[in-house]
N, C-alpha and C. Protein backbone atom coordinates (compact mmCIF):
# COMPACT_ATOMS: atom_id res chain seq x y z
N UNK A 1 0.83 -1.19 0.00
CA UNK A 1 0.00 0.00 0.00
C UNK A 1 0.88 1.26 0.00
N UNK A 2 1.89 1.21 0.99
CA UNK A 2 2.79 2.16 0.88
C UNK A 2 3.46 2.94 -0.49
N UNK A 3 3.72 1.70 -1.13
CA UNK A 3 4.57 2.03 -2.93
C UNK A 3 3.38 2.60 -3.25
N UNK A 4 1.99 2.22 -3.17
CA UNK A 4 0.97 2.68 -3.95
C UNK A 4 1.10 4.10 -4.20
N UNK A 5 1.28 4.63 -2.77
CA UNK A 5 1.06 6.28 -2.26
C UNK A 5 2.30 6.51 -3.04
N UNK A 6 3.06 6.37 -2.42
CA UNK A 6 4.61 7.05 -3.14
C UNK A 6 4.51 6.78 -4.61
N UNK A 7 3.71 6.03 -5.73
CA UNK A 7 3.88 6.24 -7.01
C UNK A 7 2.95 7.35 -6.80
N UNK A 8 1.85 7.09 -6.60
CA UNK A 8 0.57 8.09 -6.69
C UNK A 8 1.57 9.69 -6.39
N UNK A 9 1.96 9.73 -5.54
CA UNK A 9 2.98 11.02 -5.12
C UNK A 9 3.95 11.59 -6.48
N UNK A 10 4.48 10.50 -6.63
CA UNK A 10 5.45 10.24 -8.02
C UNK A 10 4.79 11.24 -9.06
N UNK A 11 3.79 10.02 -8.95
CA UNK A 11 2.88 10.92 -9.94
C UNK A 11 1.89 12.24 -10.09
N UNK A 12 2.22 13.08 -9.45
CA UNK A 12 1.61 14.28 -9.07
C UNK A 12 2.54 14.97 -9.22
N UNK A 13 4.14 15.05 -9.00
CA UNK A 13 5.29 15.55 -8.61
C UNK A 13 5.67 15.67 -10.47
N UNK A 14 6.10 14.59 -10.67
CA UNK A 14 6.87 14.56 -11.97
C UNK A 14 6.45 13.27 -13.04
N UNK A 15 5.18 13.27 -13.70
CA UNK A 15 4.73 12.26 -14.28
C UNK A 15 5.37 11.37 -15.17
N UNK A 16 6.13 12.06 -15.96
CA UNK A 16 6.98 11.27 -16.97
C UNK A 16 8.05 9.98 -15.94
N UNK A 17 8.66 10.94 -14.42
CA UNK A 17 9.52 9.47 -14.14
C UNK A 17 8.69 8.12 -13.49
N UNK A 18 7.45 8.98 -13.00
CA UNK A 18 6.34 7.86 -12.27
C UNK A 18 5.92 6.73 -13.76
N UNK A 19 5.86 7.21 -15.00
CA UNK A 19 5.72 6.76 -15.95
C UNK A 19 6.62 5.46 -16.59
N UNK A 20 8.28 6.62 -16.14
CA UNK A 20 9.40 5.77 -16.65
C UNK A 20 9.38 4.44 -15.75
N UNK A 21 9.02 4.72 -14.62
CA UNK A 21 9.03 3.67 -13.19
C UNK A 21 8.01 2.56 -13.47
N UNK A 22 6.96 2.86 -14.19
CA UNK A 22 5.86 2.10 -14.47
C UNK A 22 6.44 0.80 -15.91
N UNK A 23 6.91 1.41 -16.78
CA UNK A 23 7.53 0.93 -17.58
C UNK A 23 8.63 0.02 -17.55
N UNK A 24 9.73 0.76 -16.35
CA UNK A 24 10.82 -0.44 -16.54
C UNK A 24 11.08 -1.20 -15.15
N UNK A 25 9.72 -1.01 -14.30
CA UNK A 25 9.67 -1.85 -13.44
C UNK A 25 9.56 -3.22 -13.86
N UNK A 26 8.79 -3.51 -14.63
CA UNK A 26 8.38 -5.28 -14.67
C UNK A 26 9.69 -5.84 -15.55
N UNK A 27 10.49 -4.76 -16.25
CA UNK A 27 11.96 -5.36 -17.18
C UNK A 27 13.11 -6.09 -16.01
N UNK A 28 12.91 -4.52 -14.76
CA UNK A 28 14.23 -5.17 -14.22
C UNK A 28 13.87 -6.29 -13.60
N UNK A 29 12.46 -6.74 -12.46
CA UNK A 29 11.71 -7.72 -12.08
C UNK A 29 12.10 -9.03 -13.01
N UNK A 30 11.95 -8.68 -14.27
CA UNK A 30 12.63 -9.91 -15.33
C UNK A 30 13.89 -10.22 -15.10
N UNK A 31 14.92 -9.00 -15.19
CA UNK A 31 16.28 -9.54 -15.11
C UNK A 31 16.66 -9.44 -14.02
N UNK A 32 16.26 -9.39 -12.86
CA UNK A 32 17.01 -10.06 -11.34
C UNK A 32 16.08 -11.33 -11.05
N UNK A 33 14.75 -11.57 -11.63
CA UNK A 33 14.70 -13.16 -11.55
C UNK A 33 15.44 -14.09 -11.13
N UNK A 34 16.58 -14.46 -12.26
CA UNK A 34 17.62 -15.52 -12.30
C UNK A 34 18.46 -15.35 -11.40
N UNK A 35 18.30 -14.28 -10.67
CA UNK A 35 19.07 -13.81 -9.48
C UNK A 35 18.43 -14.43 -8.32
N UNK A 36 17.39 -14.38 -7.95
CA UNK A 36 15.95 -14.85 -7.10
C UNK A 36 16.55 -16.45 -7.17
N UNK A 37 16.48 -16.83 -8.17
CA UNK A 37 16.02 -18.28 -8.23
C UNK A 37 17.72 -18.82 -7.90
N UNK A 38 18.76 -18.20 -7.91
CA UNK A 38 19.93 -18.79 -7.81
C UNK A 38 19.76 -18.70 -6.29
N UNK A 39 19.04 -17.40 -5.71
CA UNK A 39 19.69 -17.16 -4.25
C UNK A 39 18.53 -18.23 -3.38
N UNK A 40 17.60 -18.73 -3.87
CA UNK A 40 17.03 -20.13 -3.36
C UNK A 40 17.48 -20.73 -3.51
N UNK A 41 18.28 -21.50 -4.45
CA UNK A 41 18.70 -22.91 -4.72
C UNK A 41 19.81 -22.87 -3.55
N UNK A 42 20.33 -21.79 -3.70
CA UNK A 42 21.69 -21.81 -2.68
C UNK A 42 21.68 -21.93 -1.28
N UNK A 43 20.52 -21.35 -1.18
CA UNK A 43 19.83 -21.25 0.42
C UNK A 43 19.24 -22.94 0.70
N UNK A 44 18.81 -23.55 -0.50
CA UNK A 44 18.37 -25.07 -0.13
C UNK A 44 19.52 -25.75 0.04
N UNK A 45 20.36 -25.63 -0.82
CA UNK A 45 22.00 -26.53 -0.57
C UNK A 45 22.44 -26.16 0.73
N UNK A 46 22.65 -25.17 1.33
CA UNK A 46 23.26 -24.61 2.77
C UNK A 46 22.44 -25.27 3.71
N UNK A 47 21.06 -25.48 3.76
CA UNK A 47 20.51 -25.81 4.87
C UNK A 47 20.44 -27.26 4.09
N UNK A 48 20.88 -28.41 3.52
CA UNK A 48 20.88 -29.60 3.36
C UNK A 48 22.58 -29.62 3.72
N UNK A 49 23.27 -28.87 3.65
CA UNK A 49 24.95 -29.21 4.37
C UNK A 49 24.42 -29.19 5.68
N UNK A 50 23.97 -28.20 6.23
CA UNK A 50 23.96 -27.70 7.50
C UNK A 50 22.83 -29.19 8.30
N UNK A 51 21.92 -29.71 7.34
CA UNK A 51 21.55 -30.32 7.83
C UNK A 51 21.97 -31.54 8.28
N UNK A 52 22.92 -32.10 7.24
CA UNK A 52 23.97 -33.60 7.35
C UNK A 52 25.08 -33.13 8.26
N UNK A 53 25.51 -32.19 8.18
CA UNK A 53 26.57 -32.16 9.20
C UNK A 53 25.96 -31.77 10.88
N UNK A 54 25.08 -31.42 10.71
CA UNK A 54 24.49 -31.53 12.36
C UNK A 54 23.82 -33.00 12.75
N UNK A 55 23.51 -33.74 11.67
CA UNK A 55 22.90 -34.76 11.76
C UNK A 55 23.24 -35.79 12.97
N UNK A 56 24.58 -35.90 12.68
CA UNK A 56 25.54 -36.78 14.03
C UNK A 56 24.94 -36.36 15.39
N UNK A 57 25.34 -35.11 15.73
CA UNK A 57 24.84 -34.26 16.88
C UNK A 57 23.68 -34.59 17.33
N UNK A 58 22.97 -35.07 16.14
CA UNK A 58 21.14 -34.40 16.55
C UNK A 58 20.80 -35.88 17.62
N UNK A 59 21.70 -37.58 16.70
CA UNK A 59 21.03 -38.52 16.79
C UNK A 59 21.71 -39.04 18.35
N UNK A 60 23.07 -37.75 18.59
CA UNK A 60 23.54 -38.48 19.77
C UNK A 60 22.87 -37.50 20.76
N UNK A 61 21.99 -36.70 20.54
CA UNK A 61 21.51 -35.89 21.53
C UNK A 61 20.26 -36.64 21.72
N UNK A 62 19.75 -37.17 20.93
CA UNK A 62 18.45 -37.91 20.80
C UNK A 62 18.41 -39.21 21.29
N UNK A 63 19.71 -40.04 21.22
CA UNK A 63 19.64 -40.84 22.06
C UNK A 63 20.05 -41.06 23.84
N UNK A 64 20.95 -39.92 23.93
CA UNK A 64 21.29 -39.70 25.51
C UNK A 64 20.12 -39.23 26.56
């Protein structure tokens, strides 16, 4: 809701950049995508290390 106001503002102030903003918002959204989707995969690998290497820990805490 917040962005809403501040374009709406944008757009009262100086229309053409609220315009330009409207336009090459959904481009850059496209090209940091592949950015998005790398910084998940990476975040799933870290917590599957993190998970095997605590694993030992977990089963001797679980059995004591």
């Amino acid at each position: 809701m917040l962005h809403l106001l501040l374009f709406c503002v944008l757009l009262i102030f100086c229309w053409p950049l609220a315009l330009l903003a409207l336009v090459l918002y959904p481009i850059v959204w496209l090209l940091l995508l592949p950015f998005r989707i790398v910084g998940i995969a990476v975040h799933g690998v870290l917590a599957l290390v993190a998970a095997v290497i605590f694993l030992p820990a977990r089963l001797i805490r679980s059995i004591a």
